[in-house]
Protein backbone atom coordinates (compact mmCIF):
# COMPACT_ATOMS: atom_id res chain seq x y z
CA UNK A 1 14.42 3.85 16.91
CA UNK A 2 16.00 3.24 13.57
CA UNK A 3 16.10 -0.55 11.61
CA UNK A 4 19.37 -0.53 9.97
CA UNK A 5 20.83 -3.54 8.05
CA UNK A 6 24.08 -3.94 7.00
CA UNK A 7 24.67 -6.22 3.99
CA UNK A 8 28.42 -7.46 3.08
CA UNK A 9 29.89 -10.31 2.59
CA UNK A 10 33.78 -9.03 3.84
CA UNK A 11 33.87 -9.06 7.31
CA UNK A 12 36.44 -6.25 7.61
CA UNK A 13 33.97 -4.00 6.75
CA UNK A 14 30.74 -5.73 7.72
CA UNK A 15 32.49 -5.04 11.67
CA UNK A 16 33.41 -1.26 10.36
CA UNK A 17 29.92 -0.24 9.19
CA UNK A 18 29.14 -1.93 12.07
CA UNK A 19 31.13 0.55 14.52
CA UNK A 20 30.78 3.35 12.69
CA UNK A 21 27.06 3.13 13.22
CA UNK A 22 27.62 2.79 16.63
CA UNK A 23 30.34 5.45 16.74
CA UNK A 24 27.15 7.69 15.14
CA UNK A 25 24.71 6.47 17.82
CA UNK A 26 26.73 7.55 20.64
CA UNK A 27 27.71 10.78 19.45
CA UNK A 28 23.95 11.73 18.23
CA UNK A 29 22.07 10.02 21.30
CA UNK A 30 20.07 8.38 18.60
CA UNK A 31 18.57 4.34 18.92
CA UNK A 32 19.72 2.15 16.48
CA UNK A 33 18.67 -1.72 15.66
CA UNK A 34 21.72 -3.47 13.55
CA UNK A 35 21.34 -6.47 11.73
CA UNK A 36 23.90 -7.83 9.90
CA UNK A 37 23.89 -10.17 6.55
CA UNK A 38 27.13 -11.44 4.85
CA UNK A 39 25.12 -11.83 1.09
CA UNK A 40 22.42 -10.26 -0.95
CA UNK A 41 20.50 -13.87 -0.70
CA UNK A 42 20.55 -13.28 2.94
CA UNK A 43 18.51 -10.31 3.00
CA UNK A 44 16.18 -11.22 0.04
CA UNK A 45 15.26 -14.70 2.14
CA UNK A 46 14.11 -12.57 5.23
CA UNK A 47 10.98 -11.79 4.05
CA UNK A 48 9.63 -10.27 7.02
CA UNK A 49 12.65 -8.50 7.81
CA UNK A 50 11.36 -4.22 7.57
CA UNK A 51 14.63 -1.92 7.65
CA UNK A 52 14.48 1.63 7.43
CA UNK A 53 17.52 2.12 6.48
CA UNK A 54 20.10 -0.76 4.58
CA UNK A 55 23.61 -0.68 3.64
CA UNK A 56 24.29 -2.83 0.82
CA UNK A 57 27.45 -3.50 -0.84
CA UNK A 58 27.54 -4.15 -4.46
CA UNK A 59 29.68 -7.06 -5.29
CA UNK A 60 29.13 -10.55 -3.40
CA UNK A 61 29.57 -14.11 -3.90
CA UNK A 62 25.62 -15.62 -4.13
CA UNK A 63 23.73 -12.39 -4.58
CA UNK A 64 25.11 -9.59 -5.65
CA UNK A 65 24.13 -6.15 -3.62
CA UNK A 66 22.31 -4.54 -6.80
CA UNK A 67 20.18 -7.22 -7.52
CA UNK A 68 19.32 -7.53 -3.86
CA UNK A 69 18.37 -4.25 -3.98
CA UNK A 70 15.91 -4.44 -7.04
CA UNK A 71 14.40 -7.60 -4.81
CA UNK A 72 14.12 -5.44 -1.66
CA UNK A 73 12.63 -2.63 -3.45
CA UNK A 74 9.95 -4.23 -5.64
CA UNK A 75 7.97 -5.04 -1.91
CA UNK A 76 8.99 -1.98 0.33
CA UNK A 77 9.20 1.50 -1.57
CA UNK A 78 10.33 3.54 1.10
CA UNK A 79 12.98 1.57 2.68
CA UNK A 80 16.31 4.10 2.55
CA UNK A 81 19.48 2.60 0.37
CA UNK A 82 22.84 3.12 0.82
CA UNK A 83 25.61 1.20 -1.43
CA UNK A 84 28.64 0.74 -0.18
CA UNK A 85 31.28 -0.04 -3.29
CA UNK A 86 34.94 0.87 -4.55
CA UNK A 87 33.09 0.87 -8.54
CA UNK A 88 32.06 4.14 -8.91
CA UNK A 89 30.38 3.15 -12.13
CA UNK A 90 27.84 1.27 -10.45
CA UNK A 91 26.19 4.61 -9.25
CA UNK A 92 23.81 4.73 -12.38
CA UNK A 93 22.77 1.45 -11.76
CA UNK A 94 22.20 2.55 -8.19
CA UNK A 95 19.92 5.17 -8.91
CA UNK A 96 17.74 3.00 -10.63
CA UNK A 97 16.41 1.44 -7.38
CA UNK A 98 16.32 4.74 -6.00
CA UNK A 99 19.29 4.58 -4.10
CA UNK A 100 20.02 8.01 -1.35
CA UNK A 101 24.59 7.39 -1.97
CA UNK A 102 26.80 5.64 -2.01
CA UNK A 103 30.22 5.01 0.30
CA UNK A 104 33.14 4.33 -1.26
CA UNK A 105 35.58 1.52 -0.46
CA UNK A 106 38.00 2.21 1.80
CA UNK A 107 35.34 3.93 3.99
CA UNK A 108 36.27 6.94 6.03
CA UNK A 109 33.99 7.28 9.29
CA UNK A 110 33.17 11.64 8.45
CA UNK A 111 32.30 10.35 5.27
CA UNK A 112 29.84 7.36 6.23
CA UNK A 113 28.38 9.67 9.12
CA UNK A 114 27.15 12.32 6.74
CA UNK A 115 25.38 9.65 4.48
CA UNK A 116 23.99 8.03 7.52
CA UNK A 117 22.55 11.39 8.55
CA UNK A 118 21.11 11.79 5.37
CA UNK A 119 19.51 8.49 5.30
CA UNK A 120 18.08 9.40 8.99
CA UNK A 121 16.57 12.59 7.34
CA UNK A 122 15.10 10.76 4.49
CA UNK A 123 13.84 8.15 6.92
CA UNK A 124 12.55 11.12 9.27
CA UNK A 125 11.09 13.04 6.12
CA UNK A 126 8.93 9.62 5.60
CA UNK A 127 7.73 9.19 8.99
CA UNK A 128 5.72 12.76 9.40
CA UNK A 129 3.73 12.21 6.30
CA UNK A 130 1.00 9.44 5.78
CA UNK A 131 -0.22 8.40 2.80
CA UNK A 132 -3.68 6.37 2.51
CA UNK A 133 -6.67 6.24 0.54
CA UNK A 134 -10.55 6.64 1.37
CA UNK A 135 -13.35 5.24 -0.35
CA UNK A 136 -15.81 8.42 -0.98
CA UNK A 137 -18.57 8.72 -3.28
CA UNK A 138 -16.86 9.68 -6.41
CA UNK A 139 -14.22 6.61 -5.80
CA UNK A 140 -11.25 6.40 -4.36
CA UNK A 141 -9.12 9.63 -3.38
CA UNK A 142 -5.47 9.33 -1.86
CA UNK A 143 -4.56 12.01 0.79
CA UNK A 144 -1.54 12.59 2.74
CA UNK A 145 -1.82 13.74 6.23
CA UNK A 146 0.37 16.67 6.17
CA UNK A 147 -2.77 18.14 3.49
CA UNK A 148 -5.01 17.48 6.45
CA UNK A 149 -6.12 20.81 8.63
CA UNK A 150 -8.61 18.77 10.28
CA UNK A 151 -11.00 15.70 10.88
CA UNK A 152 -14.50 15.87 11.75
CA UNK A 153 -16.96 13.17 13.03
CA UNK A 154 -20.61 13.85 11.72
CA UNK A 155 -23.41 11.35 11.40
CA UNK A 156 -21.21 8.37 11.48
CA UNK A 157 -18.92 9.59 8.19
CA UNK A 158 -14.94 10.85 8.58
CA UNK A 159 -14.98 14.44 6.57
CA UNK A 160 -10.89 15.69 6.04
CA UNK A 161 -10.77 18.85 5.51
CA UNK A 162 -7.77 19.36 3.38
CA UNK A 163 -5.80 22.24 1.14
CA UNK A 164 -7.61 20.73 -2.21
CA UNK A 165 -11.31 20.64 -0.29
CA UNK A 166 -13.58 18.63 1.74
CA UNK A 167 -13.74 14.28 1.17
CA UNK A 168 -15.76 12.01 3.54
CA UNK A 169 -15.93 8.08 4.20
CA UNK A 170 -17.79 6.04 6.99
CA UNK A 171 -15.51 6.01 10.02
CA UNK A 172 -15.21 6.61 13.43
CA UNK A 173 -12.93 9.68 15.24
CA UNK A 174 -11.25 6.55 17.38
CA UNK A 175 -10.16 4.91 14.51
CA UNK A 176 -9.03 7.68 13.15
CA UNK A 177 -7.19 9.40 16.35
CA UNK A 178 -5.15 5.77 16.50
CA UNK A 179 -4.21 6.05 12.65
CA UNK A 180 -2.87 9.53 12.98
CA UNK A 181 -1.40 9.40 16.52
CA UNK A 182 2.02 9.45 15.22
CA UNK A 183 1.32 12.32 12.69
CA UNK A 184 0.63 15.60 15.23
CA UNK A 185 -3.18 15.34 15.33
CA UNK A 186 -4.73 15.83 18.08
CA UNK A 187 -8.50 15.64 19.47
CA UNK A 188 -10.16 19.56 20.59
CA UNK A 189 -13.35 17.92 20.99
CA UNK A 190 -15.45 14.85 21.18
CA UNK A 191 -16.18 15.80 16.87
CA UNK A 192 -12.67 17.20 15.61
CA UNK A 193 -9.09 16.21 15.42
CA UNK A 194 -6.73 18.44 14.47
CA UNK A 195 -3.51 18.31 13.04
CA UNK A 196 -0.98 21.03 14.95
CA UNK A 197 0.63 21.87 12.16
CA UNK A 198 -2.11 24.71 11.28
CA UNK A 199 -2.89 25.75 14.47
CA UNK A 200 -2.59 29.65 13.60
CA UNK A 201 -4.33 31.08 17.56
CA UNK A 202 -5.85 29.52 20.45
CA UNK A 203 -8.05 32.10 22.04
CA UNK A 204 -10.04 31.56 25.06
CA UNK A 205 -11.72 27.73 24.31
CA UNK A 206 -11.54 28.38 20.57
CA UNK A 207 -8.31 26.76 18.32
CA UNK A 208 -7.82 28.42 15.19
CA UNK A 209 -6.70 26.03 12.19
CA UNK A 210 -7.05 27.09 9.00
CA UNK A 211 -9.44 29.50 8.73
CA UNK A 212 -11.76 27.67 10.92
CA UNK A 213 -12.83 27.77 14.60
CA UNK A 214 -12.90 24.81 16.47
CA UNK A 215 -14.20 24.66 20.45
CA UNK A 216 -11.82 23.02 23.06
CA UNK A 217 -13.84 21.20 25.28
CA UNK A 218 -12.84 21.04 28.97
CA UNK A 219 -12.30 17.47 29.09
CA UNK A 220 -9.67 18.06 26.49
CA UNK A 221 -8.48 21.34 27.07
CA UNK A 222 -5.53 20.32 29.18
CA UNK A 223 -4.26 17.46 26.90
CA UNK A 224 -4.78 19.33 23.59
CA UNK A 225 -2.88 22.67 24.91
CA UNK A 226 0.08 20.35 26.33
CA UNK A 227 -0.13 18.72 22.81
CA UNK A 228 0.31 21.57 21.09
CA UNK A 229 3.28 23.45 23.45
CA UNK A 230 4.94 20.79 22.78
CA UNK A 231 4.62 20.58 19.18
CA UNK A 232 5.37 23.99 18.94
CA UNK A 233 8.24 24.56 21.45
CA UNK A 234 6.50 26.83 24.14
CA UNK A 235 5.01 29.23 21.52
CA UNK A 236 1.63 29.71 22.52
């Protein structure tokens, strides 16, 4: 499901953003939650309020759409923009916040859809890479999970094996299973988890991931080979 907010104070086209993102939904099968705002202050006031995706247009009465925008940003960096304006100057400004586009007033539906499908594509881009950072012994290190081939469980410390080496913290392989559920990495084993985007072979009970060979244990063997079919559309 996508969070999508819609922020403009003309109702006219507050209701045709409005349809046209439902128009979208229908025609993509996709799952969208719309909330609307008619002013910048609106949005900046709902400070729990988490969008993936928000529409904003420029010029409105309390708060305009820009400045909103510079609000929204400074506490959520990887919330997708989208202005919606009939200024075309205003697209410097725009980029400044790290804006994706911007619609142009009046707004033609072909038009909106592809910037909506580029938001959902920035938004999707987002949501298969993790970034965090572990506490090792030579400080802090930040790793993304798509640089992860692995995660291994030994004497009570998390070791990631990644593309720039080896970097280990206290953990536990449940903790670290929940964190990554959503990021392709699965469990071979009661000591690895592996993420199925390196999965080069699976011979026998072995899984090949990067240059390493990891066992498949029977209890897992039937979860971890429907895990990765899936992931990789029937290849194996």
């Amino acid at each position: 499901m996508y969070r999508i907010a819609v922020v403009e104070d003309e109702e006219q086209y507050r209701d045709e953003v409005c349809q046209y993102i439902q128009k979208y939904e229908e025609e993509h099968k996709l799952e969208f939650l719309v909330t609307t705002y008619a002013d910048g202050q609106e949005i900046v006031d709902d400070t729990e309020a988490r969008y993936d995706i928000i529409f904003f247009d420029i010029e409105m009465a309390q708060l305009n759409g820009m400045d909103a925008a510079k609000v929204i940003r400074g506490r959520d960096a990887d919330v997708v923009m989208v202005f919606i304006t009939n200024m075309a100057q205003y697209a410097i400004e725009g980029y400044e916040v790290g804006a994706l586009d911007f619609v142009l007033k009046p707004i033609d539906y072909y038009g909106f859809a592809f910037r909506l499908e580029r938001a959902i594509g920035r938004v999707h881009g987002k949501r298969d890479n993790l970034e965090f950072a572990i506490n090792t012994q030579g400080g802090m290190k930040k790793l993304n999970s798509n640089d992860i081939y692995y995660i291994e469980i030994e004497n009570r410390f998390l070791h990631y094996h990644t593309a720039e080496g080896e970097f280990a913290q206290r953990g536990t392989l449940q903790s670290a299973e929940e964190m990554f559920k959503d990021y392709h990495f699965v469990k071979c084993n009661h000591w690895y988890l592996v993420n199925l985007k390196y999965v080069t072979e699976i011979e026998d009970n072995v899984v090949h991931v990067a240059g390493a060979q990891l066992e498949i244990s029977r209890r897992n063997r039937a979860h971890f080979l429907k895990e990765v079919t899936d992931y990789i559309g029937g290849g194996f």
